[in-house]
Protein backbone atom coordinates (compact mmCIF):
# COMPACT_ATOMS: atom_id res chain seq x y z
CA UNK A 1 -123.27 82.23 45.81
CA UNK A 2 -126.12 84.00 47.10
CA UNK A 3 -126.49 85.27 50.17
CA UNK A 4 -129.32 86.33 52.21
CA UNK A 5 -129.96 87.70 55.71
CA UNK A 6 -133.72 87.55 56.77
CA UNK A 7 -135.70 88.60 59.51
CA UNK A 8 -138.66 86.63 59.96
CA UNK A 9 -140.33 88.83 62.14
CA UNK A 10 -143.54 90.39 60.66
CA UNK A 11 -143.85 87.72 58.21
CA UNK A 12 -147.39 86.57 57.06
CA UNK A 13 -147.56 82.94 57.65
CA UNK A 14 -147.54 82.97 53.49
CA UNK A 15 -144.40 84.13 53.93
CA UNK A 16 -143.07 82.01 56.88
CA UNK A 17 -144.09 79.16 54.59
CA UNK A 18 -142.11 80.42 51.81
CA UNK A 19 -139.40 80.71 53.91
CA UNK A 20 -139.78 77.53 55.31
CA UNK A 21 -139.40 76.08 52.27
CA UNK A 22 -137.07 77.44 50.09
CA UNK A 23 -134.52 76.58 53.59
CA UNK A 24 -135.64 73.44 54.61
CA UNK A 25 -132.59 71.72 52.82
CA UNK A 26 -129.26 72.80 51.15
CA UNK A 27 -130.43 73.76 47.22
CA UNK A 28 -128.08 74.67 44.10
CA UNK A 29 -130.45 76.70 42.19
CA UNK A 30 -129.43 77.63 38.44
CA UNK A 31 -130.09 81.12 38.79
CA UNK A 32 -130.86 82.74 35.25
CA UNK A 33 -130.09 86.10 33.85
CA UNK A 34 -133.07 87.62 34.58
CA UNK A 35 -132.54 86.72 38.18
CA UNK A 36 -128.67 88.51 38.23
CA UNK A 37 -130.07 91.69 36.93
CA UNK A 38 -133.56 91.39 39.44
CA UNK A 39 -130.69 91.30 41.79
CA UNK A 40 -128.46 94.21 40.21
CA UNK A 41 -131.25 96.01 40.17
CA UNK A 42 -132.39 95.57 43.76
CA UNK A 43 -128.23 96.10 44.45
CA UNK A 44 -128.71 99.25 43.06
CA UNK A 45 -132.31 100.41 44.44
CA UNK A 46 -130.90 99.33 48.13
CA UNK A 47 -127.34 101.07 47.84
CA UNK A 48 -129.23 104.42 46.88
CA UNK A 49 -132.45 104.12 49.63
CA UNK A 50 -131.39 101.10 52.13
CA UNK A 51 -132.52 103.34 53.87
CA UNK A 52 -136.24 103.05 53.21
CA UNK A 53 -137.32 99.54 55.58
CA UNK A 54 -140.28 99.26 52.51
CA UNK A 55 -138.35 99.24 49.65
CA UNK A 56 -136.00 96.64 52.11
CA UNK A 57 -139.17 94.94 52.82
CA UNK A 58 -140.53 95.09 49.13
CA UNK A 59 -137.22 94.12 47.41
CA UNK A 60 -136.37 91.74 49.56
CA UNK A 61 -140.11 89.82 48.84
CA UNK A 62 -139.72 90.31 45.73
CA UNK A 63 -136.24 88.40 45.13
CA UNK A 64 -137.56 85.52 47.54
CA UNK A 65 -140.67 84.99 45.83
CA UNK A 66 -138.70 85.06 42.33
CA UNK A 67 -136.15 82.14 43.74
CA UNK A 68 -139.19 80.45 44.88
CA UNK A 69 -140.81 80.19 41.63
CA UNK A 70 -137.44 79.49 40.14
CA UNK A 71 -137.10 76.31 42.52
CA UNK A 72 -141.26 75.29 42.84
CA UNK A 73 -143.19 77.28 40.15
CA UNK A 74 -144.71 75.08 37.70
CA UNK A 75 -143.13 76.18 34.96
CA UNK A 76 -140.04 74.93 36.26
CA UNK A 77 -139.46 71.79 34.36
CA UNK A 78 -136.15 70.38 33.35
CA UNK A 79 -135.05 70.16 29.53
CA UNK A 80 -134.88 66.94 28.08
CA UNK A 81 -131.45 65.52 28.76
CA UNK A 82 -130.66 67.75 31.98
CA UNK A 83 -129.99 66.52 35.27
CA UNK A 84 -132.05 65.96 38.22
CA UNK A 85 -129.90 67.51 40.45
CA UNK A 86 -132.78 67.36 43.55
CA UNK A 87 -132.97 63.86 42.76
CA UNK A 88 -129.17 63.05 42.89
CA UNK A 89 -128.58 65.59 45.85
CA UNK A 90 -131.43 63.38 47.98
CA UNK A 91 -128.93 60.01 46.96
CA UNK A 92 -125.76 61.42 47.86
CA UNK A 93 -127.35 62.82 51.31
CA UNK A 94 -129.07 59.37 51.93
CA UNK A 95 -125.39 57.44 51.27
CA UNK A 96 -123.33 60.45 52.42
CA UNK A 97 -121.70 57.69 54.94
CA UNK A 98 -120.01 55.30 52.38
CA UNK A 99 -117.88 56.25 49.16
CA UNK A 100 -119.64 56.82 46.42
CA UNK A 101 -118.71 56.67 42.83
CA UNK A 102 -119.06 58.44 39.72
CA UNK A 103 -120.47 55.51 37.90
CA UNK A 104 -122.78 55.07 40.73
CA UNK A 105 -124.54 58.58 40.16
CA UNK A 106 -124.14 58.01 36.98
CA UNK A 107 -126.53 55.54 36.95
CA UNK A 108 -128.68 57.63 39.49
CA UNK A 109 -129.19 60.27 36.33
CA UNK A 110 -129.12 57.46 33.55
CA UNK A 111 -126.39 58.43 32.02
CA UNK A 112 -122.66 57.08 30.73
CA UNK A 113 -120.22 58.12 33.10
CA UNK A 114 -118.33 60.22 30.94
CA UNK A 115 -121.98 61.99 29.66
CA UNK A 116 -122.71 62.51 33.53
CA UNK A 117 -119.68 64.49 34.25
CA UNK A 118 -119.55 66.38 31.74
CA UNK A 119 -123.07 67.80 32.52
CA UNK A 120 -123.00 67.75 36.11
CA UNK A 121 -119.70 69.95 35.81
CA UNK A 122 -121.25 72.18 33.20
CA UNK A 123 -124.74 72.46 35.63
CA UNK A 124 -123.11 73.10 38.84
CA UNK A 125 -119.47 74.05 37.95
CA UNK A 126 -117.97 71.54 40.10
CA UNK A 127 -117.29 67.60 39.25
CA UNK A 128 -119.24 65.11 40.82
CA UNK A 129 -116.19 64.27 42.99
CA UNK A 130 -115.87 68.35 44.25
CA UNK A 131 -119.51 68.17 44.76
CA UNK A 132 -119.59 64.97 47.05
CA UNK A 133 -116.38 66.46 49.35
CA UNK A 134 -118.71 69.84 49.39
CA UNK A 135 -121.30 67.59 50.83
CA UNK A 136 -119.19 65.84 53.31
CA UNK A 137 -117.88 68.99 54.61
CA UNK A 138 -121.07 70.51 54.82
CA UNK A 139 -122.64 67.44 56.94
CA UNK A 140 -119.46 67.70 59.15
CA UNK A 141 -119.58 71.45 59.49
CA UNK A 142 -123.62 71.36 60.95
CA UNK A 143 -122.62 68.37 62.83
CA UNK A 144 -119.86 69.97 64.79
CA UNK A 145 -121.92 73.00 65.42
CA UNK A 146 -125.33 70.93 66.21
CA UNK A 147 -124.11 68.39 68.04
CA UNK A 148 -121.52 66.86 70.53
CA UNK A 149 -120.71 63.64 68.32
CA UNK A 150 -116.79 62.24 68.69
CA UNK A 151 -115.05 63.31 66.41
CA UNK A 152 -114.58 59.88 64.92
CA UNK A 153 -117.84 59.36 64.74
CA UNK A 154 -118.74 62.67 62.47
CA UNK A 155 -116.23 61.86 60.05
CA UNK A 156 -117.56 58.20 59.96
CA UNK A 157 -121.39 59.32 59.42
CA UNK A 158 -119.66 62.00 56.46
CA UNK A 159 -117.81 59.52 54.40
CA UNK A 160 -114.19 59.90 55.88
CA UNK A 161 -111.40 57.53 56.09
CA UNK A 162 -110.49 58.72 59.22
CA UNK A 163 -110.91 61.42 61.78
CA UNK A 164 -107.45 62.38 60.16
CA UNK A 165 -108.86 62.64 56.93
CA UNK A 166 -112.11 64.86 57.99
CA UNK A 167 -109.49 67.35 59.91
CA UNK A 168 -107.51 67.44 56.64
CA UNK A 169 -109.98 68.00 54.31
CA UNK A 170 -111.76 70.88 56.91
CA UNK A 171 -108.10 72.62 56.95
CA UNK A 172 -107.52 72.61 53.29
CA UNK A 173 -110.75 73.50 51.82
CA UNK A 174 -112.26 75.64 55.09
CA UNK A 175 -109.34 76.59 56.46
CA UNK A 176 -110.72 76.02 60.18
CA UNK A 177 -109.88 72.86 62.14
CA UNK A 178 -113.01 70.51 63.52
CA UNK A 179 -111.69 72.24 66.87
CA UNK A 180 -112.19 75.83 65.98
CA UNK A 181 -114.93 75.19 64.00
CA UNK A 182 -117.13 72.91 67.04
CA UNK A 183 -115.94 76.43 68.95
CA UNK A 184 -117.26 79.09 66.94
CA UNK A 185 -120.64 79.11 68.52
């Protein structure tokens, strides 16, 4: 997991575009071995000089624009046999609200169903099934937060049972209640 904490302000409009798009939707990035020691490095450079708002500024470009190129650049192209994981992220979003099976994105990828999970596990780490609870969580979770939905209605639109279900699922794998978590703000 890779977190980052921007501040936009000062940013070229090159940059705000950048910005704009490497965050305008939730991405799972395969992020190389080049890019974990780009990120030791700047680790390193930042725990020594943090103090230095240039070499913030500089690093901090620098790791952006290499994630960018990672996600857009054109020589991004996916192996022969690898999963389109944009493509099957933009299905599960767009059908989020009904159950959806591994055989289903399984044809999504053209694959056999036992071919597809054994790559999307080995791409992402996660099965399919993990990765479509991930997603219903995170709907729920922005939902809460960005809006004043029932309830019912959120765990409806994110592929629950049950309102039951959506405040079991939030307990066990957050380990915050729709409650607390509509709160936090």
């Amino acid at each position: 997991m890779l977190i980052l904490d921007l501040d936009e302000q000062g940013a070229s409009t090159e940059g705000a575009e950048l910005l704009g798009r490497l965050f305008e939707k939730p991405r799972y990035p395969e992020l190389d071995a080049d890019f974990h020691n780009l990120l030791s490095y700047a680790g390193a450079e930042l725990a020594r000089y943090g103090s230095d708002p240039m070499l913030v500024r500089s690093l901090g470009g620098v790791l952006l624009r290499a994630l960018h190129l990672r996600l857009f650049g054109e020589l991004k192209r996916r192996p022969v046999g690898s999963l389109d994981i944009e493509r099957l992220d933009g299905y599960i979003q767009d059908n989020l609200a009904r159950r959806i099976s591994v055989a289903e994105l399984a044809q999504v990828a053209c694959l056999s169903p036992s071919h597809f999970h054994a790559q999307f596990k080995s791409s992402l780490g996660l099965t399919p099934h993990q990765y479509l609870l991930k997603s219903r969580l995170d709907r729920a979770a922005r939902l809460l937060r960005e809006s004043e939905q029932p309830l019912v209605r959120i765990a409806e639109e994110c592929g629950f049972s049950s309102q039951s279900a959506l405040t079991t699922a939030m307990r066990r794998y957050l380990g915050l209640t729709p409650k607390r978590l509509r709160g936090a703000d």
